[in-house]
PDB file of N, CA and C in Angstrom:
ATOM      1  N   UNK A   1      81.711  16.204 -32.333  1.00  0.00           N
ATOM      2  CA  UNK A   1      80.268  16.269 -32.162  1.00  0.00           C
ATOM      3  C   UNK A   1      79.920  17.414 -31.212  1.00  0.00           C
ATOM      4  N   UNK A   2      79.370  18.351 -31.642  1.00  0.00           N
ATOM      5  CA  UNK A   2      78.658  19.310 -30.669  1.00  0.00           C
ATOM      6  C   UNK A   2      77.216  19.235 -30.192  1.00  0.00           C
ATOM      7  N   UNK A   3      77.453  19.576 -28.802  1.00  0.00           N
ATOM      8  CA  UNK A   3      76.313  19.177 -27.875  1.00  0.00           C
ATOM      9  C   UNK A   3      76.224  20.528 -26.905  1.00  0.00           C
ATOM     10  N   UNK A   4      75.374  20.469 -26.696  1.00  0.00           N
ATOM     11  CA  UNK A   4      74.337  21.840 -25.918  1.00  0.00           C
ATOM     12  C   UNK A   4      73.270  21.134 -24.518  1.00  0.00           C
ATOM     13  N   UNK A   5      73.948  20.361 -23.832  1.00  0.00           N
ATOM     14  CA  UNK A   5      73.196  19.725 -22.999  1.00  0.00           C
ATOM     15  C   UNK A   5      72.694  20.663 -21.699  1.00  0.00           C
ATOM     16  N   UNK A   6      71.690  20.665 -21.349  1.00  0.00           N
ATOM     17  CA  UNK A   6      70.287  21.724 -20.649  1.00  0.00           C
ATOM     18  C   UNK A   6      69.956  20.615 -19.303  1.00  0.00           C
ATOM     19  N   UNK A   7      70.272  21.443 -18.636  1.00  0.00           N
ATOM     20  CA  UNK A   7      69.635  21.065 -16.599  1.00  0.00           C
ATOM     21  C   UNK A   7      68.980  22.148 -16.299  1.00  0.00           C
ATOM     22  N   UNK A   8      68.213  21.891 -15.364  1.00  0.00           N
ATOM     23  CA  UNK A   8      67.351  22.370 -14.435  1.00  0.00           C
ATOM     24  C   UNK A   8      66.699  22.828 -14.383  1.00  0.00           C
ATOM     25  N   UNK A   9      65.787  22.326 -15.762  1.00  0.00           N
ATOM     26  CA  UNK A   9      64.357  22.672 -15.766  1.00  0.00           C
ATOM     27  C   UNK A   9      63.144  21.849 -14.947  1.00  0.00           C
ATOM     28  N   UNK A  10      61.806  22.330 -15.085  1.00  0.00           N
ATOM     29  CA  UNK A  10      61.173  21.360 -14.069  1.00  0.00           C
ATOM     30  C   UNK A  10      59.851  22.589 -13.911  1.00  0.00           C
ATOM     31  N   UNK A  11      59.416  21.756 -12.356  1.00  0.00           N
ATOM     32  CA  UNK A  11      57.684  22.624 -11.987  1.00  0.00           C
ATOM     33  C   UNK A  11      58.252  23.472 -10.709  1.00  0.00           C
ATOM     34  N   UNK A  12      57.869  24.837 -10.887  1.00  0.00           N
ATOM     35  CA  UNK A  12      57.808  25.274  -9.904  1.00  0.00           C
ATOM     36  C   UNK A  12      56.731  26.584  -9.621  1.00  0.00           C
ATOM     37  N   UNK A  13      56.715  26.939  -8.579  1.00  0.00           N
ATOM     38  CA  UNK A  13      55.312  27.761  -8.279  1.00  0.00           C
ATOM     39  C   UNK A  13      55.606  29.034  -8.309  1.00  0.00           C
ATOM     40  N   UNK A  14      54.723  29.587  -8.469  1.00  0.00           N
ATOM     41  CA  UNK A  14      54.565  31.279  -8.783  1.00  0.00           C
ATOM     42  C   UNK A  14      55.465  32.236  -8.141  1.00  0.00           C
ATOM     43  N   UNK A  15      56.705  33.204  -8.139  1.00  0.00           N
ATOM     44  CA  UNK A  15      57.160  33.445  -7.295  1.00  0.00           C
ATOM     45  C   UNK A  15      58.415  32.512  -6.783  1.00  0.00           C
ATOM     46  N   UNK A  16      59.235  31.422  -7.452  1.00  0.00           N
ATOM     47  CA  UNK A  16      59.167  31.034  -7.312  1.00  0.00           C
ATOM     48  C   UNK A  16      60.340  30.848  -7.950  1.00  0.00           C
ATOM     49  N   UNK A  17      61.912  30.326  -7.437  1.00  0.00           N
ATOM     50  CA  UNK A  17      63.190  30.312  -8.577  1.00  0.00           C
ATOM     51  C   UNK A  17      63.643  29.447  -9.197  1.00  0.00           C
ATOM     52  N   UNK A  18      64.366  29.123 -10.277  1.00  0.00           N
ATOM     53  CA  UNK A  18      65.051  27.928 -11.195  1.00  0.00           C
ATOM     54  C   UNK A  18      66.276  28.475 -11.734  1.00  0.00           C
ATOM     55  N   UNK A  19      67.407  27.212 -11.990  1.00  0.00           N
ATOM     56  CA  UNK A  19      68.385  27.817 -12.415  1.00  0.00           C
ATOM     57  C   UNK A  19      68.615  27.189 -13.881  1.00  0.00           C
ATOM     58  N   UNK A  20      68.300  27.671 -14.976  1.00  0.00           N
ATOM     59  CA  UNK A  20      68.775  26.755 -15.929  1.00  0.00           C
ATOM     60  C   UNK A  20      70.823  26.833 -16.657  1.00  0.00           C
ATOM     61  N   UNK A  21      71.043  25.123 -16.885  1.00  0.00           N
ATOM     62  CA  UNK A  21      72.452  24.884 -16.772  1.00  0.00           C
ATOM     63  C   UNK A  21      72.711  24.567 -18.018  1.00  0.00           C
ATOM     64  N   UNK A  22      73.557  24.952 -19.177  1.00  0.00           N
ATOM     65  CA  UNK A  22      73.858  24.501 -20.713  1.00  0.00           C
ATOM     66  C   UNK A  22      75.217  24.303 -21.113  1.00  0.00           C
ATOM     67  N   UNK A  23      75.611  22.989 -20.671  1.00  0.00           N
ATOM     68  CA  UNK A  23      77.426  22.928 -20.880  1.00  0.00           C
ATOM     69  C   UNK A  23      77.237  22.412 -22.327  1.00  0.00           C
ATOM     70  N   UNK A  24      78.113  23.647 -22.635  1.00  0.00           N
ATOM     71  CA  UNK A  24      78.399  23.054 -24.320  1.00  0.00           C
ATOM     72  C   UNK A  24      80.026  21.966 -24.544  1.00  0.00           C
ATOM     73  N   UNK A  25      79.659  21.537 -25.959  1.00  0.00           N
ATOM     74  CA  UNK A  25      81.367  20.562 -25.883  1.00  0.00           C
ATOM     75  C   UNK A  25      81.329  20.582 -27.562  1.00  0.00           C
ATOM     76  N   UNK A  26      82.358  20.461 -27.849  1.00  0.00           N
ATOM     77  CA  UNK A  26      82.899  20.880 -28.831  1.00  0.00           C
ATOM     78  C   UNK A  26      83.128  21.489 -29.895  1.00  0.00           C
ATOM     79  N   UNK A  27      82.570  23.303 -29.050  1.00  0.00           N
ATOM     80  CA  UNK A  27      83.024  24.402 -29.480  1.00  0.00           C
ATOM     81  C   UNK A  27      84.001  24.854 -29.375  1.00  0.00           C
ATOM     82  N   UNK A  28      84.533  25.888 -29.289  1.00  0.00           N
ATOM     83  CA  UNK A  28      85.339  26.902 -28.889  1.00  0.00           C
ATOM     84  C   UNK A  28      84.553  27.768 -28.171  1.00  0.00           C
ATOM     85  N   UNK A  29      83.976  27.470 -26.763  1.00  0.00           N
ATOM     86  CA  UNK A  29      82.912  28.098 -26.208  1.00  0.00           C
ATOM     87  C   UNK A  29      83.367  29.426 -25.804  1.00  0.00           C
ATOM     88  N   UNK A  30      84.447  30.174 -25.934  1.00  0.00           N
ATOM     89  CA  UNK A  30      84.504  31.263 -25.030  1.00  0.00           C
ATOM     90  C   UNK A  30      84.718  32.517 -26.431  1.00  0.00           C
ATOM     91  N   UNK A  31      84.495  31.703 -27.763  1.00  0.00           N
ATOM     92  CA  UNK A  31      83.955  32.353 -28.850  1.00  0.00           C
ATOM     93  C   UNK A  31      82.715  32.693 -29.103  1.00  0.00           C
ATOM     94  N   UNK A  32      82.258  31.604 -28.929  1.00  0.00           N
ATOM     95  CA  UNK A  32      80.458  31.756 -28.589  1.00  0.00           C
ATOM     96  C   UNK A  32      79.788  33.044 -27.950  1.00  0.00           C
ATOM     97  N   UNK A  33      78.941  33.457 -28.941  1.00  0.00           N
ATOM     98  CA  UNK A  33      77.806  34.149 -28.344  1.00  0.00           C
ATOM     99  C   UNK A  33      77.014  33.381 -27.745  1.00  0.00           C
ATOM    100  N   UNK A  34      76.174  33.182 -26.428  1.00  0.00           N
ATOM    101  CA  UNK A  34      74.995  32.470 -25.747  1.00  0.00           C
ATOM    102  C   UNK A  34      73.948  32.964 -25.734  1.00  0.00           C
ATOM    103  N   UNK A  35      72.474  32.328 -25.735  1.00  0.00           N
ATOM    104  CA  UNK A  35      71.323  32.928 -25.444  1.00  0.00           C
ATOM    105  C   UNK A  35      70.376  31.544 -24.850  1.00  0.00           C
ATOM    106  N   UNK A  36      69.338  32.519 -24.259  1.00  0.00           N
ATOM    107  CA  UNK A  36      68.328  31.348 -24.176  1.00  0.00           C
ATOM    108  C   UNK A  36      66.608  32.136 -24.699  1.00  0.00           C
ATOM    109  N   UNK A  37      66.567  31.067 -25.677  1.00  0.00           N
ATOM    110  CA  UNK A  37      65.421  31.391 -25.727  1.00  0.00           C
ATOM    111  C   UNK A  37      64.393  30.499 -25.682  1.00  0.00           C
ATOM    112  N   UNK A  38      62.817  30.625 -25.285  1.00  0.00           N
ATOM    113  CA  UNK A  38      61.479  30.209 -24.577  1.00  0.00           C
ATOM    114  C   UNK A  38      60.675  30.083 -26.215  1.00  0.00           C
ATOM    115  N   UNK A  39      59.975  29.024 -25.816  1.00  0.00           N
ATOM    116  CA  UNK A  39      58.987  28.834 -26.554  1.00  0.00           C
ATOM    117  C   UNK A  39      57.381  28.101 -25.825  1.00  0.00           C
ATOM    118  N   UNK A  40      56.305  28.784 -25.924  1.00  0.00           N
ATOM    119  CA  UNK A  40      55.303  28.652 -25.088  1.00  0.00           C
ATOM    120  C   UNK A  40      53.840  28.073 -26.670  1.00  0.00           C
ATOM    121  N   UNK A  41      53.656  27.160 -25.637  1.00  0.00           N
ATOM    122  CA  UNK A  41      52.608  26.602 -26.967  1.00  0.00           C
ATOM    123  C   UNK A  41      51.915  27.067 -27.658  1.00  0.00           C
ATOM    124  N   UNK A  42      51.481  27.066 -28.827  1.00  0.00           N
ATOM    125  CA  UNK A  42      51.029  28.581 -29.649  1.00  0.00           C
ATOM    126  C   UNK A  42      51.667  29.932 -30.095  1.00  0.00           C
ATOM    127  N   UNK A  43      52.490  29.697 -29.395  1.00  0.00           N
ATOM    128  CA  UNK A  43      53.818  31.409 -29.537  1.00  0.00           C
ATOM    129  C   UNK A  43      54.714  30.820 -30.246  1.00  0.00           C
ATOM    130  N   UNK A  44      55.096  31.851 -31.071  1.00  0.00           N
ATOM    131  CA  UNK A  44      56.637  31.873 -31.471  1.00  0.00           C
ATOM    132  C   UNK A  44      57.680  31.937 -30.494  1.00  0.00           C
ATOM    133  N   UNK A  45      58.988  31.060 -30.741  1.00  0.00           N
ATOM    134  CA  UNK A  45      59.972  31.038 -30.359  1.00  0.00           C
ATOM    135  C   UNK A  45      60.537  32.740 -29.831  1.00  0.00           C
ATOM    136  N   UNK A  46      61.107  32.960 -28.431  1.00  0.00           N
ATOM    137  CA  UNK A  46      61.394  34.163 -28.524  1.00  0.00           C
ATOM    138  C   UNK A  46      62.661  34.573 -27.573  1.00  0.00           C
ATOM    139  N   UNK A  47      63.691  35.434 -27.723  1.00  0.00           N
ATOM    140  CA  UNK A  47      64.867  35.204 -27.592  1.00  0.00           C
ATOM    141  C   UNK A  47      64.651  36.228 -25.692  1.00  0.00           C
ATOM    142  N   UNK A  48      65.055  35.251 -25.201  1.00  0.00           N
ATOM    143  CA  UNK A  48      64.862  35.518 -23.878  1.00  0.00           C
ATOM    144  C   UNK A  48      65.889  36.547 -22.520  1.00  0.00           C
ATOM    145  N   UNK A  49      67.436  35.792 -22.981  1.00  0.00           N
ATOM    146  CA  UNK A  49      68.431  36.947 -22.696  1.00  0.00           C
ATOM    147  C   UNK A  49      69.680  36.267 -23.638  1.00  0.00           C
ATOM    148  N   UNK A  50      70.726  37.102 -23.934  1.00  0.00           N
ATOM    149  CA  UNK A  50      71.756  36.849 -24.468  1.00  0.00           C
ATOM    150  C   UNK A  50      72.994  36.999 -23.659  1.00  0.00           C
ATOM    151  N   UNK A  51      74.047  36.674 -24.124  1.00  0.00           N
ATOM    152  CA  UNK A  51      75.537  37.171 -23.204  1.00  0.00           C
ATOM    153  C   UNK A  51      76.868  37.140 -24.534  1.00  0.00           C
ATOM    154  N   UNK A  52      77.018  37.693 -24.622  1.00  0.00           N
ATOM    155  CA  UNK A  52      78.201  38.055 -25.600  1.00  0.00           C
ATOM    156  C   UNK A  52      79.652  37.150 -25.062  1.00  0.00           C
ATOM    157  N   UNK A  53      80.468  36.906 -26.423  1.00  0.00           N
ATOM    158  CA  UNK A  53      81.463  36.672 -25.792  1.00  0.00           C
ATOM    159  C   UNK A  53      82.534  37.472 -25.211  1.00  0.00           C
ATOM    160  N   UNK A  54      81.682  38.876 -25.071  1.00  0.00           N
ATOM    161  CA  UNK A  54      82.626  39.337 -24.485  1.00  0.00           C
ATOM    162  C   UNK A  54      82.164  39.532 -22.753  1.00  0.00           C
ATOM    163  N   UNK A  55      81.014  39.319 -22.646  1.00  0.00           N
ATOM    164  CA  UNK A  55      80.403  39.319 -21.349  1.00  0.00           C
ATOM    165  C   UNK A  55      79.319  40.011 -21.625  1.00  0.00           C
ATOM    166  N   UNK A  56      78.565  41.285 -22.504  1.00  0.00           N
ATOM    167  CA  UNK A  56      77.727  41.975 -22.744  1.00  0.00           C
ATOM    168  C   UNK A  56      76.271  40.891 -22.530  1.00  0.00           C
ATOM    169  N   UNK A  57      75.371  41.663 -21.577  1.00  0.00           N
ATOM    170  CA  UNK A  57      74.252  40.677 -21.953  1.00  0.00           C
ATOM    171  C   UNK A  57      72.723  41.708 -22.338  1.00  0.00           C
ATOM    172  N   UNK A  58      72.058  40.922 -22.302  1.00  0.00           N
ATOM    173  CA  UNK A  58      70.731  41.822 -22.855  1.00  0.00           C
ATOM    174  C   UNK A  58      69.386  40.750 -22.624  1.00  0.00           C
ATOM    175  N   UNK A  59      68.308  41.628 -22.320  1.00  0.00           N
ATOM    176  CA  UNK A  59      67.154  40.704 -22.141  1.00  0.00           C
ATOM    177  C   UNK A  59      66.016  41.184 -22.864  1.00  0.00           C
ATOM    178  N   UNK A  60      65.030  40.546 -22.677  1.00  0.00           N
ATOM    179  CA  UNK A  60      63.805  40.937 -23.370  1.00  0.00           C
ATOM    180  C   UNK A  60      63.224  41.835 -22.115  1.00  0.00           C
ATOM    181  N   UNK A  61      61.936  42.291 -22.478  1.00  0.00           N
ATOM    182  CA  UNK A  61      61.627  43.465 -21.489  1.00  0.00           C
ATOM    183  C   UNK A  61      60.768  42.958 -19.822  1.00  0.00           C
ATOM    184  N   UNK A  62      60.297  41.429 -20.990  1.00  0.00           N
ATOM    185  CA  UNK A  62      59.154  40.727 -19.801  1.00  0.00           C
ATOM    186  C   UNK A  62      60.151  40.019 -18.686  1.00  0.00           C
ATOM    187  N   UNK A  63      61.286  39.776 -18.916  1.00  0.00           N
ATOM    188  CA  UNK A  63      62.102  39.617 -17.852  1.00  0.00           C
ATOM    189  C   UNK A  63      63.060  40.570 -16.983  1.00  0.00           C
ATOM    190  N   UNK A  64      62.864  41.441 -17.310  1.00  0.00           N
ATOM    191  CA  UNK A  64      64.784  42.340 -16.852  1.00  0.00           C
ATOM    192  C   UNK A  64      63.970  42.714 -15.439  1.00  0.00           C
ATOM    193  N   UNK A  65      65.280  42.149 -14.448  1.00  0.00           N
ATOM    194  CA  UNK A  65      65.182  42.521 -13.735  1.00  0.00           C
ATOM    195  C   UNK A  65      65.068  41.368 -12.547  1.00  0.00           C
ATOM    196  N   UNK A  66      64.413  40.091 -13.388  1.00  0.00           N
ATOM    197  CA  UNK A  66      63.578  38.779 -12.928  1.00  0.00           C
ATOM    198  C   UNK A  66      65.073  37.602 -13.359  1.00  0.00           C
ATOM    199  N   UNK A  67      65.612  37.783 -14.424  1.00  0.00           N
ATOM    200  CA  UNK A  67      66.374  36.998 -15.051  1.00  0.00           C
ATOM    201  C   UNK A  67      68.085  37.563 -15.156  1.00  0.00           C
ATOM    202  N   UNK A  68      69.011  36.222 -14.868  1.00  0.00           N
ATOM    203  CA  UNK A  68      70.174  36.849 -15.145  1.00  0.00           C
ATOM    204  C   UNK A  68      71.096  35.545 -15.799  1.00  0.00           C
ATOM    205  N   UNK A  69      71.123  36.193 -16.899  1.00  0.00           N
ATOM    206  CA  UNK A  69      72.213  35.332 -18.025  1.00  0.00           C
ATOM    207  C   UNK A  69      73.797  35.230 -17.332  1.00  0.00           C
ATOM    208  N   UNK A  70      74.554  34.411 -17.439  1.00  0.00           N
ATOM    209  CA  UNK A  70      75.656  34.610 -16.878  1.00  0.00           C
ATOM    210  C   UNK A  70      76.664  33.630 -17.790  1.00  0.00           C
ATOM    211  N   UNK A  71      77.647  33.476 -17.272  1.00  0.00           N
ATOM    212  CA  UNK A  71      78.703  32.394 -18.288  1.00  0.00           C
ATOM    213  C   UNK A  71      80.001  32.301 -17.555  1.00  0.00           C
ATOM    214  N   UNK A  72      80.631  30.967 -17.333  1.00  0.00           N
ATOM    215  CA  UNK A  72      81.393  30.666 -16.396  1.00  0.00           C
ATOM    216  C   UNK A  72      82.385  29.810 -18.341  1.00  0.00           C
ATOM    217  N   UNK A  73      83.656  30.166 -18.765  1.00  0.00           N
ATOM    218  CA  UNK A  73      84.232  30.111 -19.602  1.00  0.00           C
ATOM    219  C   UNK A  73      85.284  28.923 -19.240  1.00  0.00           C
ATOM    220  N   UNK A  74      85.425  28.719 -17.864  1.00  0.00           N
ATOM    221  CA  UNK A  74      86.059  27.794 -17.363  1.00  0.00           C
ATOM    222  C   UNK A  74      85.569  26.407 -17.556  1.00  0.00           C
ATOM    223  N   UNK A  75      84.299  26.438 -17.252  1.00  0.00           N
ATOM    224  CA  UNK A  75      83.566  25.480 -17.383  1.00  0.00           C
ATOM    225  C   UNK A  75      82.940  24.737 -18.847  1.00  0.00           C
ATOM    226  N   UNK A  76      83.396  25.592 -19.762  1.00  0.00           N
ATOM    227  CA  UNK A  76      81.652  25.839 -21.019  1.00  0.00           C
ATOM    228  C   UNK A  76      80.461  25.838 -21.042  1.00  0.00           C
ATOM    229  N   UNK A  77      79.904  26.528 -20.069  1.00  0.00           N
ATOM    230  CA  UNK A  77      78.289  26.850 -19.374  1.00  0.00           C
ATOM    231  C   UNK A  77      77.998  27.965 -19.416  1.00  0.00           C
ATOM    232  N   UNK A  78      76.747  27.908 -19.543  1.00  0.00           N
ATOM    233  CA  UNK A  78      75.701  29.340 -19.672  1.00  0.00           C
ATOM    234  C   UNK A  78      74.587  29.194 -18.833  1.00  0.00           C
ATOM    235  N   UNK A  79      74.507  29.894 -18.237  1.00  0.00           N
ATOM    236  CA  UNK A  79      73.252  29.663 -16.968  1.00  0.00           C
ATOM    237  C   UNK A  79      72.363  30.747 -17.001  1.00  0.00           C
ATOM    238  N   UNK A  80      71.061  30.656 -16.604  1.00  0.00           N
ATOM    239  CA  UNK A  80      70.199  31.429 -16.610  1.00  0.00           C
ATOM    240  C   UNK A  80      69.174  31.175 -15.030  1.00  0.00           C
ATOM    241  N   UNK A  81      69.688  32.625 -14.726  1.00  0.00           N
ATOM    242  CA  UNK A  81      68.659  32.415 -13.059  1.00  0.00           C
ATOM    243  C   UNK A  81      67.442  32.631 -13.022  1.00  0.00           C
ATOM    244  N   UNK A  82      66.669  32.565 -12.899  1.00  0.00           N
ATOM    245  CA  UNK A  82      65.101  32.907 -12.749  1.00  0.00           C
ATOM    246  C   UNK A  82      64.717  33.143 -11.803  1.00  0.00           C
ATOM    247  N   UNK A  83      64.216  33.990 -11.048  1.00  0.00           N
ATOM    248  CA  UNK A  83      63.713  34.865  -9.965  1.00  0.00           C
ATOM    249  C   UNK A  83      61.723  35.209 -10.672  1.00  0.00           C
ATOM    250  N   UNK A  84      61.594  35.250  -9.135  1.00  0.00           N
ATOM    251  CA  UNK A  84      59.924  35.887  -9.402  1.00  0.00           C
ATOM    252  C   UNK A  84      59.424  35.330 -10.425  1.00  0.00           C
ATOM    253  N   UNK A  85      59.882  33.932 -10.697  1.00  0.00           N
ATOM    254  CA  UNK A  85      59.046  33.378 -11.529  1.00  0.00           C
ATOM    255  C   UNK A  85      57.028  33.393 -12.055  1.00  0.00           C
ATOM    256  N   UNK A  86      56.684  33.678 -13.013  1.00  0.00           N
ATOM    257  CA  UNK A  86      55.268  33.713 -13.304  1.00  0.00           C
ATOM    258  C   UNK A  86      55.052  33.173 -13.967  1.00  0.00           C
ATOM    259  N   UNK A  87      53.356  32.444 -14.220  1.00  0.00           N
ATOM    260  CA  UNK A  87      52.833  31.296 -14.663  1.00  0.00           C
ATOM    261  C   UNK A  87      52.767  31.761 -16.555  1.00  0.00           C
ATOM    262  N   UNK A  88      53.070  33.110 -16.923  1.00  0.00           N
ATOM    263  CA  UNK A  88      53.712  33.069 -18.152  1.00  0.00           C
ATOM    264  C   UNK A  88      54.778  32.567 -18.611  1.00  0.00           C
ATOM    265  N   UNK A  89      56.144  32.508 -17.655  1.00  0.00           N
ATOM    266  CA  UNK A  89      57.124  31.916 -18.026  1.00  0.00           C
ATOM    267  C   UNK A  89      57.465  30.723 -18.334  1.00  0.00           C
ATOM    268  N   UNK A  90      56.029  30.085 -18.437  1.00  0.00           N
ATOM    269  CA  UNK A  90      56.219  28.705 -18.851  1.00  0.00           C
ATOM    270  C   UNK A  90      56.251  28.384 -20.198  1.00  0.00           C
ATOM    271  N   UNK A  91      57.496  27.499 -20.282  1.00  0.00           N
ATOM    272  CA  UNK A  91      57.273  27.456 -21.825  1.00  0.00           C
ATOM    273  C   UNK A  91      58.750  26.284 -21.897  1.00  0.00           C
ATOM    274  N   UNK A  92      59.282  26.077 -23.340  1.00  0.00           N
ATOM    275  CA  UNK A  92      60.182  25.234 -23.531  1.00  0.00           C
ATOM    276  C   UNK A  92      61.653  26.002 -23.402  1.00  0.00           C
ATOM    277  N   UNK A  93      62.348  25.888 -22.906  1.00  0.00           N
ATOM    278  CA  UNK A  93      63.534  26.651 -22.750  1.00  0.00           C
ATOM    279  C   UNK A  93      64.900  26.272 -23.778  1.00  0.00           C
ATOM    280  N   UNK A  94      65.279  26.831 -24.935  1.00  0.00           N
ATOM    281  CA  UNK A  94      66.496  26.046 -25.224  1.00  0.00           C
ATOM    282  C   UNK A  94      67.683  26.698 -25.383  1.00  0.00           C
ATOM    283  N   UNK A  95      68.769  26.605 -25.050  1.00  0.00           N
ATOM    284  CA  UNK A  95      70.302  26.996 -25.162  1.00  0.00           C
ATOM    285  C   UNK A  95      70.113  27.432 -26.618  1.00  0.00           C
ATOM    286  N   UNK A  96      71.222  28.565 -27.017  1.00  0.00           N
ATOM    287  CA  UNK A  96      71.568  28.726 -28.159  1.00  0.00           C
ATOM    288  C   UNK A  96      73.115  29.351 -28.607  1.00  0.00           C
ATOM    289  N   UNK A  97      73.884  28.224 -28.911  1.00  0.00           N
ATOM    290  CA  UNK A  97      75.385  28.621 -29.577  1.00  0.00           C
ATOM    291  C   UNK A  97      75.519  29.682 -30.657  1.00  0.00           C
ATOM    292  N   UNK A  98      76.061  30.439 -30.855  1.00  0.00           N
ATOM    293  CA  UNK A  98      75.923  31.879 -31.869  1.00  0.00           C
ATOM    294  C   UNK A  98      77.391  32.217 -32.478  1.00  0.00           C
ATOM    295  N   UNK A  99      78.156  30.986 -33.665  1.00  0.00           N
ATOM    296  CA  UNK A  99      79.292  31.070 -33.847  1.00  0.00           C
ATOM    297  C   UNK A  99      80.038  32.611 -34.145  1.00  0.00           C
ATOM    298  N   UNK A 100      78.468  33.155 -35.317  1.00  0.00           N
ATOM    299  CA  UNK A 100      78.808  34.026 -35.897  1.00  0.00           C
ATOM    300  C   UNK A 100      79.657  34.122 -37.140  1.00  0.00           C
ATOM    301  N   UNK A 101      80.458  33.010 -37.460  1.00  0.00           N
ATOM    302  CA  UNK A 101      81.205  32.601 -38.947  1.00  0.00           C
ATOM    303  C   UNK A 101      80.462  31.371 -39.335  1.00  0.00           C
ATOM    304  N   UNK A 102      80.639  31.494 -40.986  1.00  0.00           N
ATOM    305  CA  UNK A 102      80.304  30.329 -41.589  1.00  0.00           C
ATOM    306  C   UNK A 102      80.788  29.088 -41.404  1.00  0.00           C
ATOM    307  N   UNK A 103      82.323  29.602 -40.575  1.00  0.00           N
ATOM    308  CA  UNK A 103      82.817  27.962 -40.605  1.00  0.00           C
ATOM    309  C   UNK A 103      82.416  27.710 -39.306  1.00  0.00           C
ATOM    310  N   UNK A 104      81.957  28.489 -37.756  1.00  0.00           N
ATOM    311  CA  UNK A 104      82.262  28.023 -36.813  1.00  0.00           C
ATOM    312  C   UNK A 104      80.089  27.338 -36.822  1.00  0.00           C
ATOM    313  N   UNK A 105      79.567  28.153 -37.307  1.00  0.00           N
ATOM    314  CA  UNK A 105      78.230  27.198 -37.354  1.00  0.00           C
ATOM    315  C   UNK A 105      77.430  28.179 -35.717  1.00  0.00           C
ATOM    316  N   UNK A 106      76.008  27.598 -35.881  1.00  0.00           N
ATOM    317  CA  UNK A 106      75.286  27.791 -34.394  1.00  0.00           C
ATOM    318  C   UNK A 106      74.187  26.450 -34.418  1.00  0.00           C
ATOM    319  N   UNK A 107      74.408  26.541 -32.924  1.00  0.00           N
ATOM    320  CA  UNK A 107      73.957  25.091 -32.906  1.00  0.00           C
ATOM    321  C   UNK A 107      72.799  25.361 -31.601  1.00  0.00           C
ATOM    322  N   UNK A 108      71.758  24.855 -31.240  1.00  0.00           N
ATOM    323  CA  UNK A 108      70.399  24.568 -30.548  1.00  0.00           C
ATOM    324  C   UNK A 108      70.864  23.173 -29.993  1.00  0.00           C
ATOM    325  N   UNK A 109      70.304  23.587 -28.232  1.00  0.00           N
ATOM    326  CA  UNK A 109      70.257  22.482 -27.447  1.00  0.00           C
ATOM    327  C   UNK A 109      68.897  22.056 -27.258  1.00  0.00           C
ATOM    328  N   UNK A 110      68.207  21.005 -26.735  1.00  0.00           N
ATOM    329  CA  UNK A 110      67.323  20.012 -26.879  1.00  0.00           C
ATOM    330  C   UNK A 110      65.778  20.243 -26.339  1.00  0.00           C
ATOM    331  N   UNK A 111      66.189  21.140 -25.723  1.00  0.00           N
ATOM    332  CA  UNK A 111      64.988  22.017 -25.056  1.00  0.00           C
ATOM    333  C   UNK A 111      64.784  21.407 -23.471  1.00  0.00           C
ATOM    334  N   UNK A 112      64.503  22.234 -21.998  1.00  0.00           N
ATOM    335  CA  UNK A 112      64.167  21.798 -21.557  1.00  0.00           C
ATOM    336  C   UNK A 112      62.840  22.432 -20.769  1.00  0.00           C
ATOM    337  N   UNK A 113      61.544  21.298 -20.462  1.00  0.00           N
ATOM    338  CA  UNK A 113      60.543  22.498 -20.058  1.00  0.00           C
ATOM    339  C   UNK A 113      60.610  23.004 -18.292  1.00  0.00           C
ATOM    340  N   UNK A 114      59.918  24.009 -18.313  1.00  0.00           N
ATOM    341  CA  UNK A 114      60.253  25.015 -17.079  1.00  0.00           C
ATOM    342  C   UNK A 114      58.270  25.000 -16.911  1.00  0.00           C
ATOM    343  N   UNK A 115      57.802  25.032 -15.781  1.00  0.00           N
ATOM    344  CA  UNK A 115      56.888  25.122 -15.900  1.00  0.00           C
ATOM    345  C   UNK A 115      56.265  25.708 -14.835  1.00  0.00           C
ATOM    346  N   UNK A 116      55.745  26.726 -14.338  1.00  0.00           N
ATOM    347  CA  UNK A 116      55.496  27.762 -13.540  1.00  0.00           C
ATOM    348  C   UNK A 116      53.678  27.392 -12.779  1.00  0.00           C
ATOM    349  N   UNK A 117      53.584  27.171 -12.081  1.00  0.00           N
ATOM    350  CA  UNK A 117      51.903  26.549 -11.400  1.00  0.00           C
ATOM    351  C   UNK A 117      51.880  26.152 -10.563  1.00  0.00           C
ATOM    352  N   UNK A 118      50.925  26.527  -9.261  1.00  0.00           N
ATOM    353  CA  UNK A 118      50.603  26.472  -8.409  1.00  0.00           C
ATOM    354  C   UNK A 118      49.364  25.021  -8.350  1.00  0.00           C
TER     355      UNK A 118
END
């Protein structure tokens, strides 16, 4: 059974940091491509930063600089830091597994919300 389980989302204020936590289980996680991507009510789903399995990462433009994707292989986790948080960044946050083969599959964790307000 594969699972994508998501910590440390929640309310926090403008300016303001969160760490989100996504231990995956029964992948082959250090095959895995990771990402996280945001979804804000009315918006499309949108891919927020990535991390390769080889370590390569990449962000969207409204974060770089604010956000840092990371991946601990020891563990099977993907974390995402949030810095200088803003009351745009609120939205639904969810993990995303990226097998890349037909047999290994990609799989979506459960979402968790992040919510930015003073």
């Amino acid at each position: 059974q594969v699972q994508l389980v998501e910590s440390g989302g929640g309310l926090v204020q403008p300016g303001g940091s969160l760490r989100l936590s996504c231990a995956a289980s029964g992948i082959m996680f250090s095959r895995y491509d990771m990402a996280w991507y945001r979804q804000a009510p009315g918006k499309q789903r949108e891919l927020v930063a990535a991390i390769s399995s080889g370590g390569t990462t990449n962000y969207t433009d409204s974060v770089k600089g604010r956000f840092t994707i990371s991946r601990d292989n020891t563990k099977n986790t993907v974390y995402l830091q949030m810095n200088s948080l803003k009351a745009e960044d609120t939205a639904v946050y969810y993990c995303y597994a990226a097998g890349r083969t037909w047999l290994r599959g990609n799989f979506w964790g459960q979402g968790t919300q992040v919510t930015v307000s003073s």
